[in-house]
N, C-alpha and C. Protein backbone atom coordinates (compact mmCIF):
# COMPACT_ATOMS: atom_id res chain seq x y z
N UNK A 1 0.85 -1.18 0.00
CA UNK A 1 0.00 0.00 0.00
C UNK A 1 0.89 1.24 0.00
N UNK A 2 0.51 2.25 -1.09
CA UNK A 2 1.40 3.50 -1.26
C UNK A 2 1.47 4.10 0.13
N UNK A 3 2.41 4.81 0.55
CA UNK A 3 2.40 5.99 1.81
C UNK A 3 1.79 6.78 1.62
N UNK A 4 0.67 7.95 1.89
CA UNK A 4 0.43 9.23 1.97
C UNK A 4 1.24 10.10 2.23
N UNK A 5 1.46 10.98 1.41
CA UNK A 5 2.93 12.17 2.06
C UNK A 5 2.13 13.52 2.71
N UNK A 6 2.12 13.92 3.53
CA UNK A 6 1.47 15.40 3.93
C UNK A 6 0.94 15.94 2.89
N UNK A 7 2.25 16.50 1.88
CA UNK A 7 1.89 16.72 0.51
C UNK A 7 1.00 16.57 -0.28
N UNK A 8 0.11 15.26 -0.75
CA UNK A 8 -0.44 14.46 -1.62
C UNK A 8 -1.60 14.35 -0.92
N UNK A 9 -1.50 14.41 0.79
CA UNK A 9 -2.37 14.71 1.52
C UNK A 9 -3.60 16.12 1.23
N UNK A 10 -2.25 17.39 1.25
CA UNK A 10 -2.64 18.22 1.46
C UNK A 10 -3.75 18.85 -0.20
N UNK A 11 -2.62 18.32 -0.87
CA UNK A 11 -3.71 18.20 -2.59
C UNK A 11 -4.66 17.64 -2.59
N UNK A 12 -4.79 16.96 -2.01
CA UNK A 12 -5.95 15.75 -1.92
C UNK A 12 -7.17 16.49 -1.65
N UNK A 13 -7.03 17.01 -0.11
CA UNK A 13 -8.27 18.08 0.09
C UNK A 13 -8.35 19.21 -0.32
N UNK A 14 -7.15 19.77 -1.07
CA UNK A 14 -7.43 20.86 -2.02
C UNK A 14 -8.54 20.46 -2.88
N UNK A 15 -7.92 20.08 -3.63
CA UNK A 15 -8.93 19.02 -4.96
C UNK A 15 -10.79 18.98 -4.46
N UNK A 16 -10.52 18.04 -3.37
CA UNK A 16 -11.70 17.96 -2.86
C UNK A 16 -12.68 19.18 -2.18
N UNK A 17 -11.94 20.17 -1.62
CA UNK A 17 -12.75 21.32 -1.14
C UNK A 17 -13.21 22.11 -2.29
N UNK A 18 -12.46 22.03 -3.71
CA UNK A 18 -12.68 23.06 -4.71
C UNK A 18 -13.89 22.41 -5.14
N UNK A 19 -13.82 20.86 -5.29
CA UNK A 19 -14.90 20.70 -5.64
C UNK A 19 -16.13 20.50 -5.10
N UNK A 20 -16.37 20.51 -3.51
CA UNK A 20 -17.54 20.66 -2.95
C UNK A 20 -18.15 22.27 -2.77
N UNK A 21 -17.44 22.92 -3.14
CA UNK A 21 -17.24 24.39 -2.87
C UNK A 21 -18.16 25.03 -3.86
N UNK A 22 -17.12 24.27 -4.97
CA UNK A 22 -18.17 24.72 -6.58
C UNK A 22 -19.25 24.06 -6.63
N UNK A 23 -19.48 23.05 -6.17
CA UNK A 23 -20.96 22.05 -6.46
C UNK A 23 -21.55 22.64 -5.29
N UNK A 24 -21.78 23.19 -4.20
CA UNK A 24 -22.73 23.94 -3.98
C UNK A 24 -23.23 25.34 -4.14
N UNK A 25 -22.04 25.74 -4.61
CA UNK A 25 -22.37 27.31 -5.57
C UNK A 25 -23.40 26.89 -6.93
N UNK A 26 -22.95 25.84 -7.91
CA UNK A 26 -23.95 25.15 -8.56
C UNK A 26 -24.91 24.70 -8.48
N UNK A 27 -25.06 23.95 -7.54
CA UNK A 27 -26.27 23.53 -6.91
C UNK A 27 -27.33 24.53 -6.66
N UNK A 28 -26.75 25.65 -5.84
CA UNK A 28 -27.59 26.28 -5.36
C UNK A 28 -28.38 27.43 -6.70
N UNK A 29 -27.47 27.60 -7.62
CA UNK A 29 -27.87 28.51 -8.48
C UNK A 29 -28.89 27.72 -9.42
N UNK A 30 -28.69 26.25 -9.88
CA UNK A 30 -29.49 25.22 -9.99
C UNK A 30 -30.83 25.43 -9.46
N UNK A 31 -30.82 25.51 -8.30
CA UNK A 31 -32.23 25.67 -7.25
C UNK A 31 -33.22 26.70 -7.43
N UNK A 32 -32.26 27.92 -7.25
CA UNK A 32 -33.37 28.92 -7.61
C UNK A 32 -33.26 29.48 -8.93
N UNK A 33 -32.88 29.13 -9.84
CA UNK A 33 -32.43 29.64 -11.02
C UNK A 33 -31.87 30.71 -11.30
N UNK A 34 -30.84 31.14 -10.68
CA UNK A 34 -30.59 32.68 -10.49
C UNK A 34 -29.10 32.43 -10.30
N UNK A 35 -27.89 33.61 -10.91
CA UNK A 35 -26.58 33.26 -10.82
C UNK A 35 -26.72 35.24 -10.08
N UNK A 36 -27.50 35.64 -9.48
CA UNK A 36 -27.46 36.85 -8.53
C UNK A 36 -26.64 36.41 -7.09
N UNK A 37 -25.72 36.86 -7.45
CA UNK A 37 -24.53 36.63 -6.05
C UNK A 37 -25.88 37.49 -4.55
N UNK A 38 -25.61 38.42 -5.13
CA UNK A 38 -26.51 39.39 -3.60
C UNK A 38 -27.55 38.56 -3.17
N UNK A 39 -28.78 38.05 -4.13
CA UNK A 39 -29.36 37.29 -3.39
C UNK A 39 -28.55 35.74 -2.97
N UNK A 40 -27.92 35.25 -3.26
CA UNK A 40 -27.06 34.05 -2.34
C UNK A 40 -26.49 35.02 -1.24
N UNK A 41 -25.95 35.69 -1.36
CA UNK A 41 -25.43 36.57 -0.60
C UNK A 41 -26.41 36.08 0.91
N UNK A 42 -27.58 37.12 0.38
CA UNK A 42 -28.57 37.43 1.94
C UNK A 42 -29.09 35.99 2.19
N UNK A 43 -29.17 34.91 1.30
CA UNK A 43 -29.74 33.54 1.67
C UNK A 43 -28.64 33.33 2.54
N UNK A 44 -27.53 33.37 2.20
CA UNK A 44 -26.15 33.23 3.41
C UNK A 44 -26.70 33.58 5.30
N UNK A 45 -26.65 34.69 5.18
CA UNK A 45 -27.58 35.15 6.42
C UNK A 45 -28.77 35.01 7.09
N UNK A 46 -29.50 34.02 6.39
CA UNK A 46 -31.25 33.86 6.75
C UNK A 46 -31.29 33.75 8.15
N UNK A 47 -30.26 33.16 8.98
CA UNK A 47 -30.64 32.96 10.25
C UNK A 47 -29.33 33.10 11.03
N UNK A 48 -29.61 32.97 12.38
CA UNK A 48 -27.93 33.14 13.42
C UNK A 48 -27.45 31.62 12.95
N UNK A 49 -27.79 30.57 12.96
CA UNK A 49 -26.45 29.36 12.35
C UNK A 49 -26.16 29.83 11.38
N UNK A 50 -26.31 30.16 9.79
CA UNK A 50 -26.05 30.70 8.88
C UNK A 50 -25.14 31.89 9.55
N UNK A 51 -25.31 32.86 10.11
CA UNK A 51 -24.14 34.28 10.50
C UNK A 51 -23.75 33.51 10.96
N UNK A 52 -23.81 32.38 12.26
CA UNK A 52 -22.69 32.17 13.01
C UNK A 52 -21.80 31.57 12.15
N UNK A 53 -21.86 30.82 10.68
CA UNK A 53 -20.79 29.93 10.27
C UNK A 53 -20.12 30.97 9.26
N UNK A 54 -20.56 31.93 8.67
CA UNK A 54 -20.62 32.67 8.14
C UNK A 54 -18.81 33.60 8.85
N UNK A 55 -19.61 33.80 9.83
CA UNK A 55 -18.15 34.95 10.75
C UNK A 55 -17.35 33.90 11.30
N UNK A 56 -17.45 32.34 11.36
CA UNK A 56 -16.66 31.30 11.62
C UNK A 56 -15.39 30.89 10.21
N UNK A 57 -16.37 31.32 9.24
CA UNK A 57 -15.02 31.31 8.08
C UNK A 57 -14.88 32.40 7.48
N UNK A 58 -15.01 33.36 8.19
CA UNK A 58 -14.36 34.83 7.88
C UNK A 58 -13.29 34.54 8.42
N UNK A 59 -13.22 34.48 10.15
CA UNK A 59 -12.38 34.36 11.18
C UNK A 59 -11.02 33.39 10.41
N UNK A 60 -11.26 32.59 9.92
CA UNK A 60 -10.06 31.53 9.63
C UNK A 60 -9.58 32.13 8.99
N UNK A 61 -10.06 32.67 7.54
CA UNK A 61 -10.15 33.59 6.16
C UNK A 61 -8.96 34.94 6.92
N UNK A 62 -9.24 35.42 7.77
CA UNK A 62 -9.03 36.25 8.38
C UNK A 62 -7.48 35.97 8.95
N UNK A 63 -7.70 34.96 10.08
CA UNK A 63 -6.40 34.39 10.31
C UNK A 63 -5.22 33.54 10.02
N UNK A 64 -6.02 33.22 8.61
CA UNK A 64 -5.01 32.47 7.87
C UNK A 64 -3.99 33.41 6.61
N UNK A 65 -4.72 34.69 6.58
CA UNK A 65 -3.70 35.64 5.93
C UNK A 65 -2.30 36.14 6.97
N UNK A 66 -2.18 36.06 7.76
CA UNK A 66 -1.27 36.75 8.55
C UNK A 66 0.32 35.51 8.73
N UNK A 67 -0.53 34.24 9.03
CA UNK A 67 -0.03 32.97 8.73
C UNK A 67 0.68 32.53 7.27
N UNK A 68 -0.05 33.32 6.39
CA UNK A 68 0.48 33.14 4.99
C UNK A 68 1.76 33.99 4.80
N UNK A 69 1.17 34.86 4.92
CA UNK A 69 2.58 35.96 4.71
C UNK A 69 3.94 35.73 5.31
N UNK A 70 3.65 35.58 6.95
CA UNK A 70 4.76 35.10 7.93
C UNK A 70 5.29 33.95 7.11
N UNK A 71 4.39 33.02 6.76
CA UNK A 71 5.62 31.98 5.98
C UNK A 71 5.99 31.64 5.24
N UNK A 72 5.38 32.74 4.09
CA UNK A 72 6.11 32.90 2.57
C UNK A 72 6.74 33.54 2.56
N UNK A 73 6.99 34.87 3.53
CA UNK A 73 8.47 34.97 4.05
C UNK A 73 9.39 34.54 4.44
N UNK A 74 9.37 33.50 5.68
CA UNK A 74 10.38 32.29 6.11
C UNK A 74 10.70 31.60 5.05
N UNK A 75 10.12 30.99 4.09
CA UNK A 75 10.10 29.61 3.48
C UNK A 75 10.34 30.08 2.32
N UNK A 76 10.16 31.98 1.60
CA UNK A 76 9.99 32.15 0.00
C UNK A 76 9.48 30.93 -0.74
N UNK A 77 7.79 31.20 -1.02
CA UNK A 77 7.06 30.38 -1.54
C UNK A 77 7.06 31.53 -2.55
N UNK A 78 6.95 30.29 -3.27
CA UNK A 78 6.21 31.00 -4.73
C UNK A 78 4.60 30.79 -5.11
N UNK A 79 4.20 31.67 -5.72
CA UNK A 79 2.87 31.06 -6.08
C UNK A 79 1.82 30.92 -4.70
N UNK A 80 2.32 31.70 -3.77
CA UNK A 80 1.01 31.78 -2.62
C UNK A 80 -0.03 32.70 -2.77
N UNK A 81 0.26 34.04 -3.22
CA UNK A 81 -0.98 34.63 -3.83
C UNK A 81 -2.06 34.09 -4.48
N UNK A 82 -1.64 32.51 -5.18
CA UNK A 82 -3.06 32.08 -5.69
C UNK A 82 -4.07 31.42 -4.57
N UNK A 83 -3.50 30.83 -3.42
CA UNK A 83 -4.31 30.65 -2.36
C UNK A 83 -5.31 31.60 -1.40
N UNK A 84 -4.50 32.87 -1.33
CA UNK A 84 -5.35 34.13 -1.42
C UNK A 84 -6.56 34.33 -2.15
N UNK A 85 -5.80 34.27 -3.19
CA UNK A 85 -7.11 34.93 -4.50
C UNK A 85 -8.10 33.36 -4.01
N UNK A 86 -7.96 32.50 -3.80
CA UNK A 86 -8.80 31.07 -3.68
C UNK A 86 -9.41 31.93 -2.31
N UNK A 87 -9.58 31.86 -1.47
CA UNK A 87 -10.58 32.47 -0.70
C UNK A 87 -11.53 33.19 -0.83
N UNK A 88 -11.47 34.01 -2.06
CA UNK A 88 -12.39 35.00 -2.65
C UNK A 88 -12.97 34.40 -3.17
N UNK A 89 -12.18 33.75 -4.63
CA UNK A 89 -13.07 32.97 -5.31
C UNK A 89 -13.64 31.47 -4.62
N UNK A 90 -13.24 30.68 -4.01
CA UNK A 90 -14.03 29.10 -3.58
C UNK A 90 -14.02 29.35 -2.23
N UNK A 91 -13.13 29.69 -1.49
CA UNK A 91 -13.18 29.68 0.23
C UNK A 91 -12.20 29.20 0.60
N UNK A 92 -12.31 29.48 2.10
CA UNK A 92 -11.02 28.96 2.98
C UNK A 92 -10.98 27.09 2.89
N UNK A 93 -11.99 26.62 2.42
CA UNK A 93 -11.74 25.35 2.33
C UNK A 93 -11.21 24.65 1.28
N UNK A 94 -10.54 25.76 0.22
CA UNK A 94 -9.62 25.13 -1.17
C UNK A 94 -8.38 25.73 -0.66
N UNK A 95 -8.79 27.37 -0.15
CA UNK A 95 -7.17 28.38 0.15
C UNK A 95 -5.92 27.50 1.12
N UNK A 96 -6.86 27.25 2.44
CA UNK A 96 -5.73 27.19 3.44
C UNK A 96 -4.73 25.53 2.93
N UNK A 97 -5.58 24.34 2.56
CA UNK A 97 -5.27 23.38 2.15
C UNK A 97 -4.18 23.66 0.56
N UNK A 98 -4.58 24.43 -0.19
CA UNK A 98 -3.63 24.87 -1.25
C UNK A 98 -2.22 25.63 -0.47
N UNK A 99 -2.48 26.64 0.05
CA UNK A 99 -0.96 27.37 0.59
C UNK A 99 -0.17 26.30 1.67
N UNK A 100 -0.65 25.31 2.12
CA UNK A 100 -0.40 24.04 2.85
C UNK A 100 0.57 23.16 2.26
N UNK A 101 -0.51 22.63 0.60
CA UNK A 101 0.62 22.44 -0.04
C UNK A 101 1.54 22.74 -0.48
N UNK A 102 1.54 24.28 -1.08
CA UNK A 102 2.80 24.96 -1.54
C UNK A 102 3.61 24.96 -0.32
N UNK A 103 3.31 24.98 0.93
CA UNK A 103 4.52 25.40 1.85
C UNK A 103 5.10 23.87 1.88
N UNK A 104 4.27 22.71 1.92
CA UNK A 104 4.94 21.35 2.37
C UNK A 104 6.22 21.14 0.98
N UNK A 105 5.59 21.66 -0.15
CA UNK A 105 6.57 21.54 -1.54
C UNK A 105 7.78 22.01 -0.78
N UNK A 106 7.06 23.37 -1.00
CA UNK A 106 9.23 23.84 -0.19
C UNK A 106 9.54 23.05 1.18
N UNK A 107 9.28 23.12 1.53
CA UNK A 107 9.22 22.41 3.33
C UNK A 107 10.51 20.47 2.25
N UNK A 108 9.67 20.33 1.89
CA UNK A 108 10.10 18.61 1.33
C UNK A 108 11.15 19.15 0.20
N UNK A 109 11.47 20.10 -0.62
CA UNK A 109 12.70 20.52 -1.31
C UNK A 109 13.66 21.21 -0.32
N UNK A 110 13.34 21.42 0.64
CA UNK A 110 14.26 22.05 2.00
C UNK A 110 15.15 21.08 2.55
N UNK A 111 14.12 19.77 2.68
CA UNK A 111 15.11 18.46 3.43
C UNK A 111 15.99 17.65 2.16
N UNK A 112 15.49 18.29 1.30
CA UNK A 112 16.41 17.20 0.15
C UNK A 112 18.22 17.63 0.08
N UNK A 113 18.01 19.11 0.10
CA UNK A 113 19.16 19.87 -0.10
C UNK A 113 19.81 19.75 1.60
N UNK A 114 19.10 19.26 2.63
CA UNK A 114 20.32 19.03 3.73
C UNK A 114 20.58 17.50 3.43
């Protein structure tokens, strides 16, 4: 049986968050027939579970930029701005798992060269 590497790990649920991410943006536009962001928007908010999960992945969204920067500075990643821009466009559940992988890439080309 193959090993899992962090790495292959961390693609793995990239992959997978982009695509549950987009299939309920689809889905939902599917539903009501409408590709009007504002109204998904306020359906977002219909109730306090909706806000509460709502300001629950702001918060990550939020705290996972400060985390990014700090260690694409340490580590000079390349290509982390696209995990950024992934928060806007799909969410923190493609972003943080994508800049994860880019850091484990360098992180695993780091130990090769000691």
């Amino acid at each position: 049986m193959p090993k899992i590497t962090l790495k292959n790990l961390f693609l793995l649920i990239t992959i997978i968050g982009f695509g549950l991410c987009n299939w309920f943006i689809f889905r939902d536009i599917l539903t009501n027939k409408s590709q009007d962001m504002l109204k998904i928007l306020q359906y977002s908010h219909y109730d306090n579970l909706h806000g509460l999960l709502s300001v629950d992945v702001l918060s990550c969204g939020l705290g996972f930029l400060p985390f990014a920067v700090v260690e694409t500075r340490r580590l000079k990643i390349h290509n982390w701005y696209w995990s950024v821009a992934m928060i806007f466009l799909a969410g923190v559940g493609v972003a943080i798992p994508m800049f994860l992988y880019l850091r484990q890439i360098k992180l695993d080309a780091q130990k090769t060269l000691v």
